[in-house]
Protein backbone atom coordinates (compact mmCIF):
# COMPACT_ATOMS: atom_id res chain seq x y z
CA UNK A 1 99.39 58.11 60.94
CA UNK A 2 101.70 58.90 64.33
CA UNK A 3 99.09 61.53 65.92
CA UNK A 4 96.95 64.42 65.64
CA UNK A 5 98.83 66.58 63.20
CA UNK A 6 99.81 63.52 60.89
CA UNK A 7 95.67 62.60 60.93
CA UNK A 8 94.38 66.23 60.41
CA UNK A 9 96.92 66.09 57.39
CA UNK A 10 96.56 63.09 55.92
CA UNK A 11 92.56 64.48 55.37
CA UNK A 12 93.27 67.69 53.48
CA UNK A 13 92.36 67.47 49.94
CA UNK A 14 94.48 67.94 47.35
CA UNK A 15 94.64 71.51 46.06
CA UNK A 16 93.08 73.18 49.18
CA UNK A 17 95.14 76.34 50.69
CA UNK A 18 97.10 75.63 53.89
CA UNK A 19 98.42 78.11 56.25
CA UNK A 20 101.87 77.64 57.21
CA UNK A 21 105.12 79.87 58.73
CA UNK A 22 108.47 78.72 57.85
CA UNK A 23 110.95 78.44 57.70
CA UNK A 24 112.11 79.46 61.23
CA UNK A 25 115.14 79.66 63.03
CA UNK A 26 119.32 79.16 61.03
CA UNK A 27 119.78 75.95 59.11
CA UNK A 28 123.55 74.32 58.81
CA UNK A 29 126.39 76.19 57.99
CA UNK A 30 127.09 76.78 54.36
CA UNK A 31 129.14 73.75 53.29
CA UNK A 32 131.92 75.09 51.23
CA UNK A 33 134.42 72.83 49.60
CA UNK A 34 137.44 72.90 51.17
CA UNK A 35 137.08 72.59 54.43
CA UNK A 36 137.59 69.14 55.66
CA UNK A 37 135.24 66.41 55.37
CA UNK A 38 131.69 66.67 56.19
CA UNK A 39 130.00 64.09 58.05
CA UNK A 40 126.74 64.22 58.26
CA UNK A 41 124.46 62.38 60.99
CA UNK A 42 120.86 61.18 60.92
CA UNK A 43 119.26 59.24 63.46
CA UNK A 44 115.96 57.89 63.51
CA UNK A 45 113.40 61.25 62.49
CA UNK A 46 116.24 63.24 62.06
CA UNK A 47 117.46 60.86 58.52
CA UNK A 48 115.14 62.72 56.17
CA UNK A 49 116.73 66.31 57.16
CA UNK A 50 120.10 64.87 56.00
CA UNK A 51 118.81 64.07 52.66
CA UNK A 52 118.61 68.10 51.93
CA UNK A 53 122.12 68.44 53.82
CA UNK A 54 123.84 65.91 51.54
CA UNK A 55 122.20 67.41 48.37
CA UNK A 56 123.48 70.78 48.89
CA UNK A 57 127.29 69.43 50.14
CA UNK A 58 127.38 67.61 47.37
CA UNK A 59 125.99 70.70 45.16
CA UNK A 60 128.73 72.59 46.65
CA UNK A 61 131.42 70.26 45.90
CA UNK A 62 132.02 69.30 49.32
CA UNK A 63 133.54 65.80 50.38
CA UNK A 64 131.30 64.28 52.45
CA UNK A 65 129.88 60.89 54.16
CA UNK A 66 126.55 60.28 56.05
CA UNK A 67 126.12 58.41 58.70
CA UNK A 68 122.71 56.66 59.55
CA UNK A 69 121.31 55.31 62.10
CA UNK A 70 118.06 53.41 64.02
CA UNK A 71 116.71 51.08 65.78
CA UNK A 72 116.14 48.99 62.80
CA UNK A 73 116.03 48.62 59.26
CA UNK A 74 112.29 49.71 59.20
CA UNK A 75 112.84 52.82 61.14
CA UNK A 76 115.72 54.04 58.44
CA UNK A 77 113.01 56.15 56.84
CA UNK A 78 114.40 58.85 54.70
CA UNK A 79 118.14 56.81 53.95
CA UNK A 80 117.07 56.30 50.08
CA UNK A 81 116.65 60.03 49.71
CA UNK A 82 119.94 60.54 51.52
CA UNK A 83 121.37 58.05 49.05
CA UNK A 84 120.01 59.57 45.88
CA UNK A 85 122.26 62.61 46.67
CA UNK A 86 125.43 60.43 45.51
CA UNK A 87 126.87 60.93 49.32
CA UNK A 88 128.72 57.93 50.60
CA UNK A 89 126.39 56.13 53.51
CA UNK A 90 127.07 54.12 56.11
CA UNK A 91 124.25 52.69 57.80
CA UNK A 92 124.09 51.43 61.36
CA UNK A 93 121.24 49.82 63.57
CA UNK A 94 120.41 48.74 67.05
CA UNK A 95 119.57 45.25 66.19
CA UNK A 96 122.24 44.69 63.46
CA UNK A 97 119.07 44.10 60.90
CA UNK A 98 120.64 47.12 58.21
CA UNK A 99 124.43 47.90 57.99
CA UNK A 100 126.75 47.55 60.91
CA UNK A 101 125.11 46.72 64.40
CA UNK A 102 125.63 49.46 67.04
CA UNK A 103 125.13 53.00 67.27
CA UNK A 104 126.17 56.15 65.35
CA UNK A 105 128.80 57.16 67.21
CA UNK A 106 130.90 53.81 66.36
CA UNK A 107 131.75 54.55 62.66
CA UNK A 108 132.19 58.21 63.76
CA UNK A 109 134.71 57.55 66.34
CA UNK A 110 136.62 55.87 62.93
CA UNK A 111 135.48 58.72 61.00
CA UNK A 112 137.52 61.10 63.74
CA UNK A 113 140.02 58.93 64.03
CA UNK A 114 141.18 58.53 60.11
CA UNK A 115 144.04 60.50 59.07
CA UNK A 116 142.34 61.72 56.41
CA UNK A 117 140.15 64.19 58.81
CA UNK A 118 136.77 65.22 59.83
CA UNK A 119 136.54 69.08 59.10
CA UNK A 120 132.67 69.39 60.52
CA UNK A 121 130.29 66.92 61.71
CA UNK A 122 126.35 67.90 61.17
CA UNK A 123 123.87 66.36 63.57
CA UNK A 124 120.29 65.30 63.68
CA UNK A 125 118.10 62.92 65.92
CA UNK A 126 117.48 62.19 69.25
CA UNK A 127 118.63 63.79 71.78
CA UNK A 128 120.89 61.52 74.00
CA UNK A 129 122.58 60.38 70.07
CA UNK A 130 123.43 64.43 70.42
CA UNK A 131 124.90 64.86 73.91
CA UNK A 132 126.95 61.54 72.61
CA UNK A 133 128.02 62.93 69.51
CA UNK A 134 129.04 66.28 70.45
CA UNK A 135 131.38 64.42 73.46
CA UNK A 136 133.10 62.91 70.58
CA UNK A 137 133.57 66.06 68.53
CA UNK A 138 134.55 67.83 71.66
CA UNK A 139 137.20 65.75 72.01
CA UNK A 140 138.29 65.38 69.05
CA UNK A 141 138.39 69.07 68.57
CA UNK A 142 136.25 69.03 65.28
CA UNK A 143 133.34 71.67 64.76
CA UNK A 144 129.77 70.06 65.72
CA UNK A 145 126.30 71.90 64.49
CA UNK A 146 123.14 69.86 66.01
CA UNK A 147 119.36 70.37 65.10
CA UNK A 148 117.40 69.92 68.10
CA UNK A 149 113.85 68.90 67.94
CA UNK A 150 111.71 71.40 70.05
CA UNK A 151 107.89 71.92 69.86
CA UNK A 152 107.64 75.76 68.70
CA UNK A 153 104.33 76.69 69.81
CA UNK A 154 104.15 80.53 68.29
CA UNK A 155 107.15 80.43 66.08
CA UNK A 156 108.48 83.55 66.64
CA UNK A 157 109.92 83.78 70.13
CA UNK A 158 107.19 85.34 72.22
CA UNK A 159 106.04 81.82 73.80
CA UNK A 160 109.34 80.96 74.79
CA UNK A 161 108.33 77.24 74.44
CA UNK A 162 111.13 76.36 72.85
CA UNK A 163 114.45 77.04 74.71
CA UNK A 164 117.32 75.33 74.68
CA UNK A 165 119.62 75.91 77.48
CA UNK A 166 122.96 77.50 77.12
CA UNK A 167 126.10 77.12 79.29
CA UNK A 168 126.28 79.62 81.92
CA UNK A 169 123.01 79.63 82.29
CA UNK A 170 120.24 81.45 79.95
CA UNK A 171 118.23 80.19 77.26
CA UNK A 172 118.39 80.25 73.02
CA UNK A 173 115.11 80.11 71.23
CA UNK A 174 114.83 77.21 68.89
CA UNK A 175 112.28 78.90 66.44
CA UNK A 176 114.43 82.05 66.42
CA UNK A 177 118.16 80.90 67.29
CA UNK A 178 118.09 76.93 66.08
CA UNK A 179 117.04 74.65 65.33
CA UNK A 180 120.89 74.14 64.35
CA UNK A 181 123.17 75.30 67.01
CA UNK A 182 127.09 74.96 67.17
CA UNK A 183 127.28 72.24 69.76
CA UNK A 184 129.38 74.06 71.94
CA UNK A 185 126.18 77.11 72.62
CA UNK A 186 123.78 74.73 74.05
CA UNK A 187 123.42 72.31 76.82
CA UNK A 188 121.84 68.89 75.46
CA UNK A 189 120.95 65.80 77.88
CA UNK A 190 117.88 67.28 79.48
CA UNK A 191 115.66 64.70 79.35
């Protein structure tokens, strides 16, 4: 148990009613075959979202390779469910104790670089693995979508305690707008 909401959770009894709003906010794009390889990007907390993102690529007959990350192997939480989809994985960690040591963005920049070509790259995690991926896609000129992780207090945009800046200045509401946001319509490295 991490905190409050995990505890109060892990105490509910099986088959009692629990109130809850969602889903909120745009998911990723539809994958559609077809359009380049997909790579998909999980770091730390955001692995287990990439499990449902490589089920429905594959679903949809898209080509497609997922790239996780953490610090080690014990924080790869969520990488057998991404596996079970049938996607290709390559798994990277801080200390070098699962896959290839390093970061993310290592076997992405050789993702980008292949001749073969990166049509969209899907991102979740921390934030500062965001601001570094979307660099990289910038520059390489391939489409970026990241999910940000933003505490969304009222869930339906009246709070507004869960902005996300956008260039130019103004705000996007994560509950309402995001979570997933092309890369290029928010400002990321806040922290």
């Amino acid at each position: 148990m991490v905190g409050r909401g995990t505890r109060a959770l892990s105490v509910i009894r099986q088959g009692a009613a629990v109130d809850l709003m969602g889903p909120l906010g745009h998911s990723f794009p539809q994958p559609g075959a077809g359009c380049g390889r997909l790579v998909l990007i999980g770091g730390g907390l955001g692995i287990p979202p990439m499990a449902a993102a490589a089920q429905w690529a594959m679903q949809a007959g898209r080509d497609a390779v997922a790239v996780l990350g953490a610090r080690s192997a014990r924080y790869l939480a969520g990488a057998r469910e991404v596996a079970a989809s049938g996607i290709e994985i390559i798994t990277v960690t801080d200390d070098g104790s699962a896959g290839e040591q390093g970061f993310v963005t290592g076997p992405l920049e050789r993702l980008l670089a292949d001749e073969a070509g990166v049509g969209e790259v899907w991102a979740c995690g921390p934030e500062p693995m965001l601001v570094a991926i979307k660099e990289r896609c910038a520059a390489a000129g391939v489409p970026c979508f990241v999910s940000v992780e933003r505490f969304m207090a009222c869930g339906f945009g009246a709070c507004i305690g869960c902005t996300v800046p956008k260039p130019g200045g103004g705000y996007l509401k994560t509950c309402q707008d995001g979570p997933v946001f092309p890369a290029e319509e928010v400002v990321l490295g806040g922290f």
